[in-house]
Protein backbone atom coordinates (compact mmCIF):
# COMPACT_ATOMS: atom_id res chain seq x y z
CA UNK A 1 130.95 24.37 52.27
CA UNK A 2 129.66 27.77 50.57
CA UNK A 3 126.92 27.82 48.10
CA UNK A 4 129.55 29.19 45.80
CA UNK A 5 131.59 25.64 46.36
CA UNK A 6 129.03 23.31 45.58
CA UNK A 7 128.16 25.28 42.20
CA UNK A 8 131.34 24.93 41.87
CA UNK A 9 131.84 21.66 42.35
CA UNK A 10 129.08 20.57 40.26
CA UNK A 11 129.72 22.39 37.30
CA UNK A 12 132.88 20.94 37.70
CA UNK A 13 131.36 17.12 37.38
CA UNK A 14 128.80 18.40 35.10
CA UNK A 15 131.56 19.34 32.11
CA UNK A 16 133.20 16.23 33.55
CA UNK A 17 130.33 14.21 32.56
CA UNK A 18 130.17 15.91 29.71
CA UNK A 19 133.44 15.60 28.19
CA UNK A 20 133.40 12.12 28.99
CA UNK A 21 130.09 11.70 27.01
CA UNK A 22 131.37 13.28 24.01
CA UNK A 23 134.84 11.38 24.12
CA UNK A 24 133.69 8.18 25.23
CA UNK A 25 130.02 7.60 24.57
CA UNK A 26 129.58 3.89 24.57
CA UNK A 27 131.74 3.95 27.96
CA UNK A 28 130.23 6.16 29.80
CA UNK A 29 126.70 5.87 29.01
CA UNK A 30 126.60 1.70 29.64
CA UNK A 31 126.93 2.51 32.80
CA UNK A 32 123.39 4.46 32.36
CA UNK A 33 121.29 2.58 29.86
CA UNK A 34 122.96 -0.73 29.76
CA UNK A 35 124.10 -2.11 26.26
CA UNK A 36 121.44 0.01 24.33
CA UNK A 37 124.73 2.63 24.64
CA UNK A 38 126.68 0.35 21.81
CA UNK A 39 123.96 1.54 19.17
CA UNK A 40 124.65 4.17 17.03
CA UNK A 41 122.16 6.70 17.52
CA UNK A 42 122.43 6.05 21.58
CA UNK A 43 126.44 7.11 20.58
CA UNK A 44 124.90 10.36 19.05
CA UNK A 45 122.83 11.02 21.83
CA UNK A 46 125.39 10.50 24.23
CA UNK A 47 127.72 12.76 22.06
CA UNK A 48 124.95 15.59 21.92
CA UNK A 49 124.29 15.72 25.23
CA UNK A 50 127.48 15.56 26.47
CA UNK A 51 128.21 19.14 24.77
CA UNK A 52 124.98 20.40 26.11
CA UNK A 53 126.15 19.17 29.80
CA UNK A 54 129.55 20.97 29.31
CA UNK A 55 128.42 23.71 28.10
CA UNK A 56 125.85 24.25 30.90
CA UNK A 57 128.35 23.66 33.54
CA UNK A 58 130.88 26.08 31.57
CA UNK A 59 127.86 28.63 31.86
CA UNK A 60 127.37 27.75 35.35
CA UNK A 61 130.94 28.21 36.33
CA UNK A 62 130.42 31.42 34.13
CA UNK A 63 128.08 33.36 35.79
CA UNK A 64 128.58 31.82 39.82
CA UNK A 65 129.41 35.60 40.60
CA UNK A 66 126.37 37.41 39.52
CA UNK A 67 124.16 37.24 42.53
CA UNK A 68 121.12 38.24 39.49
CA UNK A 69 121.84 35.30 37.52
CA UNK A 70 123.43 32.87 39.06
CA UNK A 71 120.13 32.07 41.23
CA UNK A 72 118.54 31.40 37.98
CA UNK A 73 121.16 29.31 36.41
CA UNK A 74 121.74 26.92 39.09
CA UNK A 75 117.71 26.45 39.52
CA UNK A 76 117.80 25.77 35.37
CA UNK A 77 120.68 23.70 36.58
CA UNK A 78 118.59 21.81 38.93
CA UNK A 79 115.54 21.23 36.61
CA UNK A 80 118.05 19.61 33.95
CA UNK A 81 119.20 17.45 36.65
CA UNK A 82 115.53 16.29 37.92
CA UNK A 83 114.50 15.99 34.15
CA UNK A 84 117.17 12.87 34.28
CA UNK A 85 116.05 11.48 37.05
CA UNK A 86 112.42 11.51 36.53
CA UNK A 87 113.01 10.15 32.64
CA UNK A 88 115.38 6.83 34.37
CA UNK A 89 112.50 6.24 37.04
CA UNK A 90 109.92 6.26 33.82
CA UNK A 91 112.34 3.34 32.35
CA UNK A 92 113.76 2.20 35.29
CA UNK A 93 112.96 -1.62 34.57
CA UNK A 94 114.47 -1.24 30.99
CA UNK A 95 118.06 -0.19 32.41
CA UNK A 96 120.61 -2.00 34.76
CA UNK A 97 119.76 -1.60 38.24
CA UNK A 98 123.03 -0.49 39.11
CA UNK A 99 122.71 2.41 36.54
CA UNK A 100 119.08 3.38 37.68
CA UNK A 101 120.50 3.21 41.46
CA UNK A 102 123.90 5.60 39.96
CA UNK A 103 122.31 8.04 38.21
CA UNK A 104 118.85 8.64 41.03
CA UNK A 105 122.36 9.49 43.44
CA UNK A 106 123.85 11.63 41.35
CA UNK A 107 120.63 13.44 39.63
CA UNK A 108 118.80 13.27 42.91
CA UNK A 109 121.43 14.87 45.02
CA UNK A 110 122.37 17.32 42.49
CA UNK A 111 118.52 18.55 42.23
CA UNK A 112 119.01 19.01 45.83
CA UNK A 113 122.39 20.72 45.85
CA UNK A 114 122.19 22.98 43.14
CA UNK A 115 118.92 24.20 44.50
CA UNK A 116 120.23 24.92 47.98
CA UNK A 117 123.25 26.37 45.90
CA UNK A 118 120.59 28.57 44.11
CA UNK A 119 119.49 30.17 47.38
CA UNK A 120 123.16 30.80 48.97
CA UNK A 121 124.10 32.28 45.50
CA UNK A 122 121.68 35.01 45.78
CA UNK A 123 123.11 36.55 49.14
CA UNK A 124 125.88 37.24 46.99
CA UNK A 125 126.86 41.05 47.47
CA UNK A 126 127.64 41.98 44.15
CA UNK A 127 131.24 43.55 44.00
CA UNK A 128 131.15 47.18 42.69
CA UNK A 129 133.21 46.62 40.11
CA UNK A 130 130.88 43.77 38.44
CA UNK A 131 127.62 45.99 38.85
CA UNK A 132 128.57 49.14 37.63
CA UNK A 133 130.51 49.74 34.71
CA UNK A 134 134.61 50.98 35.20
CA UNK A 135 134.99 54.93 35.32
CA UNK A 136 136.75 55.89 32.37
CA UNK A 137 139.36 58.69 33.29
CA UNK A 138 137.56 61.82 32.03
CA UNK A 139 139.19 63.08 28.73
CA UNK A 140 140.38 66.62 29.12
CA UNK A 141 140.29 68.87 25.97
């Protein structure tokens, strides 16, 4: 598996997660937090970051072919990812085991991925075409 296919299976599950969050709060984020995801600013949350997870996925499906940027990305990617799983170890003892166990999986290997990701995405030769801007047939007066 490329670099380029784990970004892109990641971003994949990230807007996954994300449209899932937004359309189904309570659902999918018991299986984080536990029944704390039934109140209603936990539903807000969940809503809010939801978006934000799509739309960072979207982004990182977005710029996977720019061998400047996506680097960078996928490392902001990865930070995201390890901000999750350092704030469920803080409060690991207030959420259901099998959510604390889910989500250090998921956030931990995705740290891990999307970093190794970040390295294979910056061997990237850029294609000509997406470096330099298209030649514009000379006008002839």
């Amino acid at each position: 598996m490329t670099g380029r296919d784990v970004a892109r299976v990641l971003n994949t599950g990230r807007i996954a997660l994300g449209a899932a969050l937004m359309l189904a709060p309570r659902r999918t984020a018991r299986g984080w937090i536990g029944a704390d995801a039934d109140a209603p600013g936990a539903t807000a949350l969940a809503r809010a970051l939801g978006v934000r997870d799509a739309v960072l996925g979207a982004m990182g499906l977005h710029t996977m072919d720019n061998p400047q940027v996506a680097p960078r990305w996928q490392r902001t990617l990865a930070l995201c990812d390890g901000v999750d799983l350092a704030a469920t170890l803080a409060v690991r003892r207030s959420l259901p085991p099998v959510g604390v166990a889910l989500t250090v999986a998921m956030a931990g290997v995705a740290t891990g991925a999307q970093l190794w990701a970040a390295g294979q995405l910056g061997k990237i030769e850029p294609a000509p075409e997406s470096v330099f801007p298209a030649k514009r047939p000379s006008q002839r007066v």
